[in-house]
Protein backbone atom coordinates (compact mmCIF):
# COMPACT_ATOMS: atom_id res chain seq x y z
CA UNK A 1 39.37 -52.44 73.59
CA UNK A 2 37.24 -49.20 73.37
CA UNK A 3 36.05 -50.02 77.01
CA UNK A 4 39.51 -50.36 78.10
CA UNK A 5 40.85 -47.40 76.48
CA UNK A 6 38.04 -45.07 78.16
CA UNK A 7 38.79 -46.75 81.54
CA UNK A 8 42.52 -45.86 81.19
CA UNK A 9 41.43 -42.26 80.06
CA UNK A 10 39.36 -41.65 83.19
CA UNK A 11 41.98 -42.99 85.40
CA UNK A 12 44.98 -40.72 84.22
CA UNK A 13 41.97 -37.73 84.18
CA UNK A 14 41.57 -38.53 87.70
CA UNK A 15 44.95 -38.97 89.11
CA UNK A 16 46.15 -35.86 87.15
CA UNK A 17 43.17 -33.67 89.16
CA UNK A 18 43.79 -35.42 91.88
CA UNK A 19 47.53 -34.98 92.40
CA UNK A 20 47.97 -38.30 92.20
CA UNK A 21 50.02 -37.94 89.35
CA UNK A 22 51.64 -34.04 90.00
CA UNK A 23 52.14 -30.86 87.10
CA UNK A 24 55.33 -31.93 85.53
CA UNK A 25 55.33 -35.17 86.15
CA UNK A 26 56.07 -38.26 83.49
CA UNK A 27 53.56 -40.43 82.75
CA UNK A 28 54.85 -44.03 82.19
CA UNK A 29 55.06 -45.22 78.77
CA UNK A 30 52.70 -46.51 76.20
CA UNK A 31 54.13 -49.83 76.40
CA UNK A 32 53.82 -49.84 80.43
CA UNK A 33 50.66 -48.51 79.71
CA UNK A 34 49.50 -50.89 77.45
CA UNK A 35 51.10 -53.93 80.00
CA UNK A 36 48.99 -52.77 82.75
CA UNK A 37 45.59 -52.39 81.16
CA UNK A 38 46.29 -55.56 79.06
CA UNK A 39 45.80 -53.78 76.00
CA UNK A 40 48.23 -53.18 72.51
CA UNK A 41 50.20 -50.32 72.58
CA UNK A 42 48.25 -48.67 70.04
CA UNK A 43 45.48 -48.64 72.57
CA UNK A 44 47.58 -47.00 74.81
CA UNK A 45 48.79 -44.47 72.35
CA UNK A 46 45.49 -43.36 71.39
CA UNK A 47 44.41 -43.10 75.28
CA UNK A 48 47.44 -41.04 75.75
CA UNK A 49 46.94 -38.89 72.72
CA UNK A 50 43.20 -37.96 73.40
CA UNK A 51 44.66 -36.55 76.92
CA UNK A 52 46.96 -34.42 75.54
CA UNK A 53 44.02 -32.98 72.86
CA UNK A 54 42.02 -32.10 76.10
CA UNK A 55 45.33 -30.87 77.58
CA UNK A 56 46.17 -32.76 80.57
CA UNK A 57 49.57 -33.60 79.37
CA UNK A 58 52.28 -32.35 76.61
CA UNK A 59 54.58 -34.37 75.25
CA UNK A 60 58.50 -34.07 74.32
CA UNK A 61 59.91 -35.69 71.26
CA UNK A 62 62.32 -38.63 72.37
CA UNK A 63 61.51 -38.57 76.42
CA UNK A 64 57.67 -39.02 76.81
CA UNK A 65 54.59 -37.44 77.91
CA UNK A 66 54.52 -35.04 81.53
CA UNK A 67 51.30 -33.70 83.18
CA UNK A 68 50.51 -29.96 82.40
CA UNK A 69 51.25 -27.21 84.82
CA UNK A 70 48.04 -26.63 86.03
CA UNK A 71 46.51 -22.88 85.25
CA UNK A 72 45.02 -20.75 87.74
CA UNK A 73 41.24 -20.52 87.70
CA UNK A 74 40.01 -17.79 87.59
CA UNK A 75 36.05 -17.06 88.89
CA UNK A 76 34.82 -14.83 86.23
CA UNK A 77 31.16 -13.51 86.75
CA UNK A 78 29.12 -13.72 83.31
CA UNK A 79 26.92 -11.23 84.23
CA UNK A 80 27.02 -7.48 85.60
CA UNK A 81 27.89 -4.00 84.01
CA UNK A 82 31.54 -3.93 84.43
CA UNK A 83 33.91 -4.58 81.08
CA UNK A 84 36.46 -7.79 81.16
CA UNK A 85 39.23 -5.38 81.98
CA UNK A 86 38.04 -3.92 84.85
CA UNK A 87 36.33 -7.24 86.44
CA UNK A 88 40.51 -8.42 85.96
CA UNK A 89 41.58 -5.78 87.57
CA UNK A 90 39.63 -5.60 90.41
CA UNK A 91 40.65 -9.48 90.91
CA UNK A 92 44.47 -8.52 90.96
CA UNK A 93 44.85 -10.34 87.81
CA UNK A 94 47.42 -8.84 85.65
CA UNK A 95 45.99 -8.87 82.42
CA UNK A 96 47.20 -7.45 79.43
CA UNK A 97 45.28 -7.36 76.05
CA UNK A 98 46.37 -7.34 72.57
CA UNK A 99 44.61 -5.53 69.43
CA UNK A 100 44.74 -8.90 66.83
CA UNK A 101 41.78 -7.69 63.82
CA UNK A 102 39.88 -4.62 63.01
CA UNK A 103 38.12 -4.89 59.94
CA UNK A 104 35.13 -4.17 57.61
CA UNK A 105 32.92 -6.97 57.88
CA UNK A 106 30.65 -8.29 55.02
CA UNK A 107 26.58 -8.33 55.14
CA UNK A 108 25.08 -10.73 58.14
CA UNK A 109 22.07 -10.77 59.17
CA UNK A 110 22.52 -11.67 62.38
CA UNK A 111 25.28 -9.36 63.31
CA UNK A 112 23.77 -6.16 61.13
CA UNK A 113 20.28 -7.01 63.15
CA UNK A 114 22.22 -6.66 66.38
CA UNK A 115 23.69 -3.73 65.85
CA UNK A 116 20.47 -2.14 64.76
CA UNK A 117 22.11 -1.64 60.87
CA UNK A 118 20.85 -1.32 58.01
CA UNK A 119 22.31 -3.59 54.92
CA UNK A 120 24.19 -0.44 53.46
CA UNK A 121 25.66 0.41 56.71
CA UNK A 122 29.35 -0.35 57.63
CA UNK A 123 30.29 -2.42 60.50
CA UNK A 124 33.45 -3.78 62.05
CA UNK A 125 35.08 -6.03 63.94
CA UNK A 126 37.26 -5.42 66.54
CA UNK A 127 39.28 -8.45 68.13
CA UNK A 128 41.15 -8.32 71.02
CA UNK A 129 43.24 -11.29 72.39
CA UNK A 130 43.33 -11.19 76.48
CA UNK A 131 46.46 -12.68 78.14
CA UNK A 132 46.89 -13.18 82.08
CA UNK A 133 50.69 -14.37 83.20
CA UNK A 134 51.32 -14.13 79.67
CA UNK A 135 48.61 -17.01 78.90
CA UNK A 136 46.30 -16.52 76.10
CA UNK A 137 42.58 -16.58 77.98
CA UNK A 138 40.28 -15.55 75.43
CA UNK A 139 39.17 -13.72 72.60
CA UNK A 140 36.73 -10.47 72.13
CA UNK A 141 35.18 -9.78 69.01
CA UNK A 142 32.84 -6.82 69.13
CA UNK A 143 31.05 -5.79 66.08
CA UNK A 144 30.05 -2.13 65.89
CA UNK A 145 28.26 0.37 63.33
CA UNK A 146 30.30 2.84 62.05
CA UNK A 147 27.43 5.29 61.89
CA UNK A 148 27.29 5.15 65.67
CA UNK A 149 31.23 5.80 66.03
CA UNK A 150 32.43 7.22 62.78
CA UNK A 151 35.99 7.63 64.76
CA UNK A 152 36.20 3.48 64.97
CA UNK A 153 37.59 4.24 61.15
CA UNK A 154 40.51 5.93 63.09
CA UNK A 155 40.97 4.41 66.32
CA UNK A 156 39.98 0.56 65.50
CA UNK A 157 42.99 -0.70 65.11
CA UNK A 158 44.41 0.54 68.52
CA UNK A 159 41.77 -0.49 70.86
CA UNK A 160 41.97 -2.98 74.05
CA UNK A 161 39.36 -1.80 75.49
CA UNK A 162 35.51 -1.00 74.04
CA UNK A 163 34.47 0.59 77.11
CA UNK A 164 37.38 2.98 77.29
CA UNK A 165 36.58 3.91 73.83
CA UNK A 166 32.59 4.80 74.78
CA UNK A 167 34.07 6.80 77.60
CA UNK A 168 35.99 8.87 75.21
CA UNK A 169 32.44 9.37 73.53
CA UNK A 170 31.04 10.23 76.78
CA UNK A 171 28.95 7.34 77.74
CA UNK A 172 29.53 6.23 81.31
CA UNK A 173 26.96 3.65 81.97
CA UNK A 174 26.22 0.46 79.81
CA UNK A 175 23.82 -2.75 80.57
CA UNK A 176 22.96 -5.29 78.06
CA UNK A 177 19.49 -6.93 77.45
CA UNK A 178 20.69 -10.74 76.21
CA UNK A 179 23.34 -13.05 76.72
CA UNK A 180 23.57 -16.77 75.24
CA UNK A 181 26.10 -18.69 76.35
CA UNK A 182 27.34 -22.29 74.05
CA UNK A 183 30.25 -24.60 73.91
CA UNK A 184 32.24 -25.05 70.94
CA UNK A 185 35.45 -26.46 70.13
CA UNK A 186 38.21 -24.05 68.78
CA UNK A 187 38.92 -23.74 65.11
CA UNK A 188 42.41 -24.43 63.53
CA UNK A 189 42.64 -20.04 63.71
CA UNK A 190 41.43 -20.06 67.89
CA UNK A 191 44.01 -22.78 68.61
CA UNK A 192 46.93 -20.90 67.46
CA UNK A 193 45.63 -17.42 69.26
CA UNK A 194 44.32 -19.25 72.80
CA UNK A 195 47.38 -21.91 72.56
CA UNK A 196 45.22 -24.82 73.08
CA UNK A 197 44.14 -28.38 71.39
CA UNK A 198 41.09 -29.23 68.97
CA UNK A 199 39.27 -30.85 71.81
CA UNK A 200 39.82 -28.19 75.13
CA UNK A 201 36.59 -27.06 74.86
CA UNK A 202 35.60 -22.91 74.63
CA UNK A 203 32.89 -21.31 76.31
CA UNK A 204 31.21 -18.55 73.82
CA UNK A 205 29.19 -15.74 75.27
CA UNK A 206 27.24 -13.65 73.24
CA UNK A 207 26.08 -10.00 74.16
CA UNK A 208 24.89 -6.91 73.60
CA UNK A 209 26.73 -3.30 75.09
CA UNK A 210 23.96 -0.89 75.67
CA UNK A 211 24.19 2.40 76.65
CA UNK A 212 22.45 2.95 80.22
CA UNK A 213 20.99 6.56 79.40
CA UNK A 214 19.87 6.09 75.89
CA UNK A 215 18.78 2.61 75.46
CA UNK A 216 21.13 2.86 72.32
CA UNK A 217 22.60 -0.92 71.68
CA UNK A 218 26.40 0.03 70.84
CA UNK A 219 28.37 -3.53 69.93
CA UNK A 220 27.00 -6.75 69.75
CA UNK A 221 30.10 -9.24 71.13
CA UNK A 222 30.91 -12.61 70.51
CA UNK A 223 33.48 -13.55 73.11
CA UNK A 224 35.52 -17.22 73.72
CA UNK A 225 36.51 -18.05 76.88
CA UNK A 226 39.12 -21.17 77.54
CA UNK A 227 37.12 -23.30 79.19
CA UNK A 228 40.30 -24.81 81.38
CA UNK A 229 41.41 -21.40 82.87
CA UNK A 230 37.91 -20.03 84.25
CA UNK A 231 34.93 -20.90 86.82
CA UNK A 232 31.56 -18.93 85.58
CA UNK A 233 29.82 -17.26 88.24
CA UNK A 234 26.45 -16.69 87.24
CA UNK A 235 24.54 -15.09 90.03
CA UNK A 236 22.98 -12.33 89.42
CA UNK A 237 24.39 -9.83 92.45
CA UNK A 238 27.87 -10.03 90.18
C-alpha cells in the first residue's frame, strides 16, 4: 500500500505542476481516489493529506480538497551587497515588511562570537516579517551588539529595514565574509508567521553585515525563506 500511496502522491504532484489539474480546481474524492488506485480510502486520505502539508492543495470542510493558487516566484539572488528591500524593489515587487520581535537575547556562543561580543555584552534581536501581495515570504532575524548601536535600545522596535538604520549611522557600504545556506522545516511559531504547513520546506541563510570601510562585522542574520515562493540565484555577478 505504501508503494501505491507514493505513486498516487507523485501523480497529483505532477498534474498539479503541470496544469493538468489547474489552481482552484477540485480534486476528486478519497473514495474515487481510493477506486482508481485500488487502494482503501484511508490510503487515499493519507496521500491526500501529505499534499496539502507540502501545500499543493487546501481543503474546505464539507466540499473537498482544490489545488492551491499557485504563488509567483520570485528569482532572489543569495549573494551581492544590496539589502532584501532594495533587491524587491528594484524587481517591482511590492513588498512591505512588518517589525514582529526586538528583544534582549540571552548568552550564545554562536551568535555573541558573530557579533564579535563579549559574554557581558548586550545583544538583540530584531525580526522582521516580509510580505509581497500581502503573502508572508520570510522572516529576518538580525542579531546586533548594543555597544556598536547603543540607539537599537530606542529605535529596535520600529525597524524594517537594518540597512536604513546603518545609513542613519552613516555607513553606506556593507559586504559580508560568510554565508551558509540549510533546509529546515518550519516550527509550530514559523508556520503561523509564513502561513504555511509542517512539511513546505524553508530555506535558512545565514550571514554576516559588514561594514565596507571599516571591516567592522555589524549583525550576524539568520534569515528563512519559503521555499515555494522563491528561485535562488547564486551567481556571483548578482
Amino acid at each position: 500500500m505504501a508503494n501505491q500511496e507514493l505513486l498516487m502522491i507523485d501523480e497529483l504532484m505532477n498534474a498539479i505542476k503541470h496544469n493538468k489539474i489547474k489552481s482552484g480546481e477540485k480534486l476528486p474524492s478519497e473514495n474515487k481516489l481510493a477506486e482508481k488506485y485500488n487502494v482503501p480510502r484511508m490510503t487515499a486520505r493519507s496521500a491526500l493529506i501529505k499534499l496539502e502539508e507540502r501545500g499543493y492543495i487546501y481543503s474546505v470542510q464539507g466540499k473537498g480538497r482544490y489545488v492551491k493558487e499557485k504563488l509567483v516566484q520570485i528569482q532572489l539572488p543569495l549573494t551581492g551587497d544590496t539589502s532584501f528591500t532594495e533587491k524587491m524593489q528594484k524587481m517591482g515587487y511590492p513588498l512591505r515588511t512588518e517589525n514582529i520581535v526586538f528583544e534582549k537575547v540571552p548568552y550564545d556562543k554562536k551568535v555573541y562570537q558573530l557579533v564579535q561580543a563579549e559574554s557581558e555584552d548586550t545583544v538583540y534581536q530584531i525580526g522582521r516579517l516580509r510580505y509581497i501581495n500581502d503573502v508572508p515570504i520570510a522572516i529576518h532575524y538580525s542579531f546586533v551588539k548594543e555597544a556598536s548601536f547603543p540607539d537599537i535600545v530606542d529605535e529596535g522596535a520600529e525597524i524594517v529595514s537594518m540597512f536604513s538604520f546603518y545609513r542613519k549611522q552613516g555607513i553606506e557600504k556593507f559586504t559580508s565574509n560568510q554565508t551558509l545556506v540549510s533546509v529546515a522545516f518550519p516550527s509550530l511559531e514559523e508556520q503561523h508567521l509564513l502561513a504555511v504547513k509542517s512539511m513546505v520546506p524553508l530555506l535558512v541563510v545565514e550571514t554576516n553585515c559588514v561594514d565596507e570601510a571599516s571591516g567592522r562585522v555589524l549583525e550576524y542574520t539568520k534569515i528563512l525563506y519559503r521555499s515555494d515562493t522563491f528561485k535562488y540565484d547564486i551567481s556571483m555577478n548578482t
